[in-house]
Each structure stands twice: as structure tokens, then as C-alpha cells.
PDB file of N, CA and C in Angstrom:
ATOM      1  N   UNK A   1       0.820  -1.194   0.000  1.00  0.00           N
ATOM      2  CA  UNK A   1       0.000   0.000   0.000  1.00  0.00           C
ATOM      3  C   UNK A   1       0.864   1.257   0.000  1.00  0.00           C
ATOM      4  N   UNK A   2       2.043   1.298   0.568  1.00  0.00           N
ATOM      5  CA  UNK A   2       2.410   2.234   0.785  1.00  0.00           C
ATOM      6  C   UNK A   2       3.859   2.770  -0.799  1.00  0.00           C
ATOM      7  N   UNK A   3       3.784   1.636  -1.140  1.00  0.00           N
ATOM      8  CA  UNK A   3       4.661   2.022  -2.123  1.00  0.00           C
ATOM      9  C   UNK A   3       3.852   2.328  -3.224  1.00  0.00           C
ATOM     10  N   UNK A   4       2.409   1.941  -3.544  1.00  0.00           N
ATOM     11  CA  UNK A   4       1.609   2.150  -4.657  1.00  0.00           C
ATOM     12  C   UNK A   4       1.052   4.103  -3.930  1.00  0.00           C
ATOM     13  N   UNK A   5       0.961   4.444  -2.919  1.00  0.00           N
ATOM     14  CA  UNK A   5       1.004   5.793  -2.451  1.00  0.00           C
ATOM     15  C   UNK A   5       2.750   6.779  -2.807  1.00  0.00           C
ATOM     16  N   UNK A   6       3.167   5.900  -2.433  1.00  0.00           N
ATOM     17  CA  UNK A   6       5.170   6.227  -2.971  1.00  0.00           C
ATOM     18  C   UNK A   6       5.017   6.509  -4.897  1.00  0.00           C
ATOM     19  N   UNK A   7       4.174   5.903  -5.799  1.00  0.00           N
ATOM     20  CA  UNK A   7       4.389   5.583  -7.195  1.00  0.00           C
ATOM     21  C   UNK A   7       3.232   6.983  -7.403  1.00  0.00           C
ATOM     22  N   UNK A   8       2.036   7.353  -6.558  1.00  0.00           N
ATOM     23  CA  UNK A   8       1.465   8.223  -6.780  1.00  0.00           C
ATOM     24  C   UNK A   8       2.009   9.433  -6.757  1.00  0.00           C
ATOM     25  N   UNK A   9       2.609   9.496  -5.660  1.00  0.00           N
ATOM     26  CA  UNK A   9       3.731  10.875  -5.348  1.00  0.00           C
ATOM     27  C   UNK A   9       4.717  11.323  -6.305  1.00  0.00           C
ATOM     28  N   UNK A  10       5.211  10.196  -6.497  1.00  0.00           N
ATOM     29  CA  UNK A  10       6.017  10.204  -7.587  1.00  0.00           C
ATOM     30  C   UNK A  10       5.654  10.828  -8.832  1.00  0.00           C
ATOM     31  N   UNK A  11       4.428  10.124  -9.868  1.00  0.00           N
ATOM     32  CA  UNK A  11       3.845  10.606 -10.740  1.00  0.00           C
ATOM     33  C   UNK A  11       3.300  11.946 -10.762  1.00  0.00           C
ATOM     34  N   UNK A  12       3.035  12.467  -9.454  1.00  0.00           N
ATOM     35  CA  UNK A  12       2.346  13.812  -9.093  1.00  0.00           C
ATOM     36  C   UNK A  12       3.855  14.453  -9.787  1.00  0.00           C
ATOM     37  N   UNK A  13       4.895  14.269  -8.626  1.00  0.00           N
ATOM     38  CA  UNK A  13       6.085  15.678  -9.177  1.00  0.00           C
ATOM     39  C   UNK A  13       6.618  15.097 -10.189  1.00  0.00           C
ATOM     40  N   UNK A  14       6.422  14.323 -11.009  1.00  0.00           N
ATOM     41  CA  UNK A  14       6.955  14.203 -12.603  1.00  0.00           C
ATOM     42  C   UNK A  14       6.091  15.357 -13.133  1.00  0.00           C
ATOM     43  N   UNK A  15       4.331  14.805 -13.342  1.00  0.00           N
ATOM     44  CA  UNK A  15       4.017  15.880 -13.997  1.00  0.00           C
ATOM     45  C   UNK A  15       3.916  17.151 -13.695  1.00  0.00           C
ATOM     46  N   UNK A  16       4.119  17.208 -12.766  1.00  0.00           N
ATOM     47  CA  UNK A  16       4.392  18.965 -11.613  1.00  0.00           C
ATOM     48  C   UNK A  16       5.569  19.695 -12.725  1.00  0.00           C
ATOM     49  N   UNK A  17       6.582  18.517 -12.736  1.00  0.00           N
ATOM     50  CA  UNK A  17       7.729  19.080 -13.447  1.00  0.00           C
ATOM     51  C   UNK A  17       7.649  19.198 -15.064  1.00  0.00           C
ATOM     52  N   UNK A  18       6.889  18.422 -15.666  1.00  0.00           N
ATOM     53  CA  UNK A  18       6.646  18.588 -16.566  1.00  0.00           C
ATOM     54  C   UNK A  18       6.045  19.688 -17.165  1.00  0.00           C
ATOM     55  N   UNK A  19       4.912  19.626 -16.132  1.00  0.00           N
ATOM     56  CA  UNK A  19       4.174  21.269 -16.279  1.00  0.00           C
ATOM     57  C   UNK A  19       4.975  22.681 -16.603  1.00  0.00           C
ATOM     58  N   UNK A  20       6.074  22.639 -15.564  1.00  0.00           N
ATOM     59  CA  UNK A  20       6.630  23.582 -15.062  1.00  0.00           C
ATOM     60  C   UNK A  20       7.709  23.909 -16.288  1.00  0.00           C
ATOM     61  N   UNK A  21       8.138  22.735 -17.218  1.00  0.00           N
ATOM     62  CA  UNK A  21       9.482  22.484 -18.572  1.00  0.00           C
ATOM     63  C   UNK A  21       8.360  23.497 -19.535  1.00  0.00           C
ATOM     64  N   UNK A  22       7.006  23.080 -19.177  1.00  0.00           N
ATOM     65  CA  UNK A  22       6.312  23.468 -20.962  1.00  0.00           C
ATOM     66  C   UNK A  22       5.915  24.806 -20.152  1.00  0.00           C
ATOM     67  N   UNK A  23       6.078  25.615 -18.737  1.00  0.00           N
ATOM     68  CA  UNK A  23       5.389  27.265 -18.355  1.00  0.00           C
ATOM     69  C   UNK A  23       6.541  27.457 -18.892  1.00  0.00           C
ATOM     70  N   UNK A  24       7.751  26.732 -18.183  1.00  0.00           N
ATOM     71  CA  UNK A  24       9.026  27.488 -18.496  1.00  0.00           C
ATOM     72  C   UNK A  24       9.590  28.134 -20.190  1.00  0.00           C
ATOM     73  N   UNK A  25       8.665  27.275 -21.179  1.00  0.00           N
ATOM     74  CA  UNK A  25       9.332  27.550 -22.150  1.00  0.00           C
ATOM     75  C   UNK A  25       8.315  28.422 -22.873  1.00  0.00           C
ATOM     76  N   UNK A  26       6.827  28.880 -22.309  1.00  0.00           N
ATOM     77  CA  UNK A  26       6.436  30.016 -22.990  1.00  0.00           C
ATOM     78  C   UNK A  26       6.449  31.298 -22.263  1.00  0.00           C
ATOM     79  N   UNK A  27       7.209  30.920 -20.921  1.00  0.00           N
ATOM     80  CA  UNK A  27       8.117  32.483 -20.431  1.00  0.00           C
ATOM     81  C   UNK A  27       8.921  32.913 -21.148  1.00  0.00           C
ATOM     82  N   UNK A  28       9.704  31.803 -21.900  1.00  0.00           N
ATOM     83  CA  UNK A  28      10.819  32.054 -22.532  1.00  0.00           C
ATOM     84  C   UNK A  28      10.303  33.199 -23.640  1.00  0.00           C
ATOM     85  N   UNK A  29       9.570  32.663 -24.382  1.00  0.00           N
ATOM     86  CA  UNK A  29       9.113  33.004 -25.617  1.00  0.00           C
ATOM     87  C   UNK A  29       8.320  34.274 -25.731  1.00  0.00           C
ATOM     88  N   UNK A  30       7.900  34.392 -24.046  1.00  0.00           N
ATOM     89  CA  UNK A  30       7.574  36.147 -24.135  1.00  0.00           C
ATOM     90  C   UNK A  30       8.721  36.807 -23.738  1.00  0.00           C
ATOM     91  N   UNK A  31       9.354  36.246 -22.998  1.00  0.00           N
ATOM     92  CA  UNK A  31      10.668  37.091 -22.888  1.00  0.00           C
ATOM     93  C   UNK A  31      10.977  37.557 -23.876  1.00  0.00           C
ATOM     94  N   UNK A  32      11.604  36.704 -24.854  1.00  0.00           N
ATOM     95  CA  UNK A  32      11.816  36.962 -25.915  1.00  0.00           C
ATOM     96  C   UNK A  32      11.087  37.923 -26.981  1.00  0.00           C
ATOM     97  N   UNK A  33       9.874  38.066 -27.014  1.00  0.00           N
ATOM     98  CA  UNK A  33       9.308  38.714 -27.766  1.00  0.00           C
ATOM     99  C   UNK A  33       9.934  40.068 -26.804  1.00  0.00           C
ATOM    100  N   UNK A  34       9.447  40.172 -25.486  1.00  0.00           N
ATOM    101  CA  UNK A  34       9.549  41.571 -25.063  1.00  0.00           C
ATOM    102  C   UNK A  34      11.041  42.327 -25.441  1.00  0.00           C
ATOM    103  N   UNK A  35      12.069  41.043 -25.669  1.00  0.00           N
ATOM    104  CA  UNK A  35      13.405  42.255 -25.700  1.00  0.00           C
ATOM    105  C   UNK A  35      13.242  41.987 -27.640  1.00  0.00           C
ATOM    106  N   UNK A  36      12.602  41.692 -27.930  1.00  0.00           N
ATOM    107  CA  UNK A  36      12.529  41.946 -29.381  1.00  0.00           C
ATOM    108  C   UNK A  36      11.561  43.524 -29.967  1.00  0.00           C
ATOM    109  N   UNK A  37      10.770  43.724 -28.851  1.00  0.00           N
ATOM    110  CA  UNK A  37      10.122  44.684 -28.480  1.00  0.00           C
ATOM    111  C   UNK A  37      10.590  45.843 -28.211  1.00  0.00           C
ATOM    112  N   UNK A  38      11.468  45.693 -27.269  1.00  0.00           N
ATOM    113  CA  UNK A  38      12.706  47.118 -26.738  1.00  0.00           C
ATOM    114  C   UNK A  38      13.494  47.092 -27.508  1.00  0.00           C
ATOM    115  N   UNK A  39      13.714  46.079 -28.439  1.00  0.00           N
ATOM    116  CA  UNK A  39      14.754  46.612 -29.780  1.00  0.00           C
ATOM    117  C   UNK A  39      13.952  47.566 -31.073  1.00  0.00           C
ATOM    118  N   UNK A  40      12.912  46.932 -31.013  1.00  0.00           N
ATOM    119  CA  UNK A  40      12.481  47.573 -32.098  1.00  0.00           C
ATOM    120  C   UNK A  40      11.900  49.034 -31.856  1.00  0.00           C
ATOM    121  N   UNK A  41      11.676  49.154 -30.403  1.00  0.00           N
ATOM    122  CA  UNK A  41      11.733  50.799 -29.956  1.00  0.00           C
ATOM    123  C   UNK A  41      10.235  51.292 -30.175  1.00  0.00           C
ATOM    124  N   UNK A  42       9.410  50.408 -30.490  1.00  0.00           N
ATOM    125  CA  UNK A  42       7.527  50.666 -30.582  1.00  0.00           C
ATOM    126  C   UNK A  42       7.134  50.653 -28.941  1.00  0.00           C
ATOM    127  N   UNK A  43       7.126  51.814 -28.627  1.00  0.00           N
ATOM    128  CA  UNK A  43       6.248  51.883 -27.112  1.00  0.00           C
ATOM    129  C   UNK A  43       5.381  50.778 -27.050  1.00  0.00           C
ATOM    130  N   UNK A  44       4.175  50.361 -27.950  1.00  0.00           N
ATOM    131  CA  UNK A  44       3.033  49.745 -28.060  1.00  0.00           C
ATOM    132  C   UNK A  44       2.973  48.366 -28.237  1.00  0.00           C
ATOM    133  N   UNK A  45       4.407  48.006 -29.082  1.00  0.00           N
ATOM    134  CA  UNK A  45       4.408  46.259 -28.901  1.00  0.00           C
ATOM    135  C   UNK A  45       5.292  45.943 -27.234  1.00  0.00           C
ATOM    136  N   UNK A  46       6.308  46.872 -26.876  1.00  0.00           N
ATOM    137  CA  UNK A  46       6.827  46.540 -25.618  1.00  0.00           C
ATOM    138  C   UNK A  46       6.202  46.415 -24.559  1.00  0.00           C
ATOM    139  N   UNK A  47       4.731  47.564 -24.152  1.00  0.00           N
ATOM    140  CA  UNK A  47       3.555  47.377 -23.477  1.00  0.00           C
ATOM    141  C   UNK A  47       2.812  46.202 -23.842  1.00  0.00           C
ATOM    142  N   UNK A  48       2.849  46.086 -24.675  1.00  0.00           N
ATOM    143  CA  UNK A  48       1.945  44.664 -25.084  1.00  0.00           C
ATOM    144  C   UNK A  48       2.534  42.886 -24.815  1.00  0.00           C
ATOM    145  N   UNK A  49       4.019  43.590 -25.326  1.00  0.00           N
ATOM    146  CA  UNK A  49       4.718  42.272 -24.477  1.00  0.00           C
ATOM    147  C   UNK A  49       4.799  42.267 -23.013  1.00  0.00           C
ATOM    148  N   UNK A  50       5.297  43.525 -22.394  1.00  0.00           N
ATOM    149  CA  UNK A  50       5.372  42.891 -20.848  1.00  0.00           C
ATOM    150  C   UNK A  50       3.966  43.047 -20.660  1.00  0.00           C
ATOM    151  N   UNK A  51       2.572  43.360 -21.298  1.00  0.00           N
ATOM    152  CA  UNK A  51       1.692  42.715 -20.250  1.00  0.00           C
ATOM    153  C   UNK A  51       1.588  41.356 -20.890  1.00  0.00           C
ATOM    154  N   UNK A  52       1.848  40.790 -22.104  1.00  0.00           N
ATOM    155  CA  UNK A  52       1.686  39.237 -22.121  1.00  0.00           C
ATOM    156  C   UNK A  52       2.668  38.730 -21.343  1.00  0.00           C
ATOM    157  N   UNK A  53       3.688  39.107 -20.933  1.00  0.00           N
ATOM    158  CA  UNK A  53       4.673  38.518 -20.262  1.00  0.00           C
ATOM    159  C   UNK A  53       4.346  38.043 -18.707  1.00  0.00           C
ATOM    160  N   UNK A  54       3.910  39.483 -18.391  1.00  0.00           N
ATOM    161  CA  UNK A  54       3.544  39.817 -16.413  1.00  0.00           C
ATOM    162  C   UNK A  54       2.138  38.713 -16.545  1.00  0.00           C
ATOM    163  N   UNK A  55       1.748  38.551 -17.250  1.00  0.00           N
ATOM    164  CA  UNK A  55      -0.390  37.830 -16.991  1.00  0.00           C
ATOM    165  C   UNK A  55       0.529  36.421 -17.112  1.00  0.00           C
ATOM    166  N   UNK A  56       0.906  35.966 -18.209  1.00  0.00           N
ATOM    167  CA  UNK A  56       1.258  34.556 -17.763  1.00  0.00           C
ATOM    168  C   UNK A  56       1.924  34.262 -16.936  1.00  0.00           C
ATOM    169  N   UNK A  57       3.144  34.944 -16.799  1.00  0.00           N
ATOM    170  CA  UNK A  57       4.023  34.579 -15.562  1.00  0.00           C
ATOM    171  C   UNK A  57       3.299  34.210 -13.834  1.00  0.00           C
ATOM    172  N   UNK A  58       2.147  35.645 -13.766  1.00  0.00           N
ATOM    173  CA  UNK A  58       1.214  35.486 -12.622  1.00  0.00           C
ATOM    174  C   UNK A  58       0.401  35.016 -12.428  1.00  0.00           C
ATOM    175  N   UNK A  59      -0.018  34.016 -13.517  1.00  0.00           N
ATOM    176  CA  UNK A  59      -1.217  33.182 -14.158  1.00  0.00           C
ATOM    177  C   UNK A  59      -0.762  31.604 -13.732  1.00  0.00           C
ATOM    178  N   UNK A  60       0.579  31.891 -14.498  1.00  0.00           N
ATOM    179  CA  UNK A  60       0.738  30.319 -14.575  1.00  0.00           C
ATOM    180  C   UNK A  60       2.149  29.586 -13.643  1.00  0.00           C
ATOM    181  N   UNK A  61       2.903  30.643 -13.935  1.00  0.00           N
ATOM    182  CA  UNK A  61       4.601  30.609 -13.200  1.00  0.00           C
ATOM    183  C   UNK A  61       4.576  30.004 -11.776  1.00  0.00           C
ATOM    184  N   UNK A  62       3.858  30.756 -11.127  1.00  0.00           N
ATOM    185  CA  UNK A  62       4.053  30.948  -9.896  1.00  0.00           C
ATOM    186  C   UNK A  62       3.147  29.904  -9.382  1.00  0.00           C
ATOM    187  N   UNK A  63       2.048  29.462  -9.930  1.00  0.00           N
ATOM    188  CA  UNK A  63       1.370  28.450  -9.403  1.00  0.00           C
ATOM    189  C   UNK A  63       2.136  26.938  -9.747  1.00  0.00           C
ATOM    190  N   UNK A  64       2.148  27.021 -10.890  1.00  0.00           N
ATOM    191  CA  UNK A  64       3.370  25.955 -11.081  1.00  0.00           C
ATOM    192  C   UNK A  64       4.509  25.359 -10.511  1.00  0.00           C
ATOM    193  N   UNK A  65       5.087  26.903 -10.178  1.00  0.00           N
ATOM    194  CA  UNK A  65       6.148  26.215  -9.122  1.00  0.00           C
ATOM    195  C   UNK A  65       5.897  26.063  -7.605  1.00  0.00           C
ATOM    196  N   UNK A  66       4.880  26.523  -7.354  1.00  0.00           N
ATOM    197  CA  UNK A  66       4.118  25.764  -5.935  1.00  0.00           C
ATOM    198  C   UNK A  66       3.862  24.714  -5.595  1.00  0.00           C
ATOM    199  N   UNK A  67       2.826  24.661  -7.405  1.00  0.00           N
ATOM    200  CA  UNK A  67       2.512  23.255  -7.275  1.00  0.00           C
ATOM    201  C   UNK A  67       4.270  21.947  -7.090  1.00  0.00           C
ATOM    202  N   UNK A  68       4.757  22.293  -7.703  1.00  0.00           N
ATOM    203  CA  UNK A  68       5.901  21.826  -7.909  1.00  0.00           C
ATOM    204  C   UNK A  68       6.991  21.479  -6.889  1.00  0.00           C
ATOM    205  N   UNK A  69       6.910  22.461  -5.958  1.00  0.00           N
ATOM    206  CA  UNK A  69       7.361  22.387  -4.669  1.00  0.00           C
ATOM    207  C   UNK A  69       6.708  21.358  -4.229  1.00  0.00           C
ATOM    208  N   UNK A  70       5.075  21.796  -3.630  1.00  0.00           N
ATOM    209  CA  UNK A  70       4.747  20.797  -2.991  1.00  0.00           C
ATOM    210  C   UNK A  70       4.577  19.566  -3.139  1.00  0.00           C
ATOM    211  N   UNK A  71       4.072  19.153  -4.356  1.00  0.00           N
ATOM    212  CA  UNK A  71       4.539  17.456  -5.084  1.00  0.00           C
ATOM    213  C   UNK A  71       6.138  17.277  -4.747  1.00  0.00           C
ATOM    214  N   UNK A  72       7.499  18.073  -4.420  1.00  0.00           N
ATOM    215  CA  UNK A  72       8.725  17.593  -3.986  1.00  0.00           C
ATOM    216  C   UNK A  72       8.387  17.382  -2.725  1.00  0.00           C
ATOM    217  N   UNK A  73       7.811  17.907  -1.872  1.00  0.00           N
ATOM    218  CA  UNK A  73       7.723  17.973  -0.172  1.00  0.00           C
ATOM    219  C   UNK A  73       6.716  16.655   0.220  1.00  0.00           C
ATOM    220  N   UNK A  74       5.787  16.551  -0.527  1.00  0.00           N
ATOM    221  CA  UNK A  74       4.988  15.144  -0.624  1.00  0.00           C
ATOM    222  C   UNK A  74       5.953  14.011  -0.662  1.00  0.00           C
ATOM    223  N   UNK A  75       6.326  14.088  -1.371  1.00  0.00           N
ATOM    224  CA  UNK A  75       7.235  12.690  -1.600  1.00  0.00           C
ATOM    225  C   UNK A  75       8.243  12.447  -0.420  1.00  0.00           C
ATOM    226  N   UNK A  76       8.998  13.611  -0.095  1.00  0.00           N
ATOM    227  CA  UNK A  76       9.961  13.777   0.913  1.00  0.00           C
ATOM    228  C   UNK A  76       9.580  13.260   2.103  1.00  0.00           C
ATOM    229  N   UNK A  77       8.316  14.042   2.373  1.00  0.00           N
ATOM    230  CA  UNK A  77       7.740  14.041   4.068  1.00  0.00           C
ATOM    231  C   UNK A  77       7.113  11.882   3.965  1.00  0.00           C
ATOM    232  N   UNK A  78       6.655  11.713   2.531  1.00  0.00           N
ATOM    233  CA  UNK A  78       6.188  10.115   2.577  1.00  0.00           C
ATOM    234  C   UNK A  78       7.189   9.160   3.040  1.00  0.00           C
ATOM    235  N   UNK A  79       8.558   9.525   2.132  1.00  0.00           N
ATOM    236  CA  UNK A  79       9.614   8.659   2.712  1.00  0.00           C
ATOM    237  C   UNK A  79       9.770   8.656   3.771  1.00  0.00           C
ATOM    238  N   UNK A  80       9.973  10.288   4.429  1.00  0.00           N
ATOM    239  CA  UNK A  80      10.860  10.301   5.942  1.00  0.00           C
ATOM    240  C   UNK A  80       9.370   9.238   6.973  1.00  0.00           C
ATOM    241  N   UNK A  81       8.187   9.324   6.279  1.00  0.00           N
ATOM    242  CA  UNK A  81       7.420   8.698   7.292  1.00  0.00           C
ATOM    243  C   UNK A  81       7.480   7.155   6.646  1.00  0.00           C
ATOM    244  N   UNK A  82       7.869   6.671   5.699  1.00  0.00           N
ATOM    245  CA  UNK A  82       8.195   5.311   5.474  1.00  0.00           C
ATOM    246  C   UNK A  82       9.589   4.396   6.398  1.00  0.00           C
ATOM    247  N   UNK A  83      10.264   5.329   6.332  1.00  0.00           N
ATOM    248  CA  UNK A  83      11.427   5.155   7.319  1.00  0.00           C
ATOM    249  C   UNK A  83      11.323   5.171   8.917  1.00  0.00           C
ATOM    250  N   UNK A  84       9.938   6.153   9.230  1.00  0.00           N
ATOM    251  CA  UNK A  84       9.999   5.863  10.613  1.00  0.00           C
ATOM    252  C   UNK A  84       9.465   4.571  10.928  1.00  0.00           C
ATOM    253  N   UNK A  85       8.724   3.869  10.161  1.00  0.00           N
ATOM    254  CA  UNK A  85       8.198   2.753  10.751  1.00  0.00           C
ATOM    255  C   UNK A  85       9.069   1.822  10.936  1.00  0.00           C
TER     256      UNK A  85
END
């Protein structure tokens, strides 16, 4: 029982992390737009990128890596209580 709870935990922070590979890579991609933005020197696409930038990041970033944390701390706190027994 307790290792099929161990294989759940597990699967939780895989896809936690997984989640977090595919936020990480359309931060990237507004990043990117935004300093493509401050190059090109248009007030109106650079406003437009950092607010696509700031909404996902606060949308999705930050919950992600919560979630992400805590699926690591799940697993952690399961072992250290597999070991006390």
C-alpha cells in the first residue's frame, strides 16, 4: 500500500515538473518577444509584451512552481514517514 502511495507521489512531481518544462518555455518566448520589443523601440508592442509577459508569468509561473514544490515535499515528508516505521 504504501509504495503504490510512494508511485502516486512520484507521478504527481513528474508531472508537476513537466508542467513547469512546458510554463518554463512560454516564459521564454515572451521574454523573448519583449526584448525583441525594446529593440524595435515601438512603445506599443513593448507594453503589449510585458503585459503578455507579467499575466502569464502570474497566471501560470508561480502556481506551477508551488505546485511543484509541494509534489517535492509530498514525496519527501512520505519517505521520511516510510522510514519511521
Amino acid at each position: 500500500m504504501k509504495h503504490s502511495k510512494l508511485k502516486k507521489l512520484l507521478l504527481d512531481r513528474k508531472k508537476a515538473s513537466t508542467n513547469m518544462k512546458q510554463i518554463n518555455s512560454v516564459c521564454s518566448y515572451y521574454s523573448d518577444a519583449l526584448e525583441q520589443a525594446i529593440k524595435s523601440g515601438c512603445q506599443y508592442n513593448i507594453d503589449h509584451a510585458r503585459d503578455r509577459y507579467t499575466k502569464y508569468f502570474e497566471a501560470y509561473f508561480l502556481k506551477a512552481s508551488n505546485a511543484q514544490r509541494k509534489a517535492s515535499l509530498n514525496v519527501i515528508r512520505h519517505i521520511d514517514n516510510m522510514l519511521k516505521v
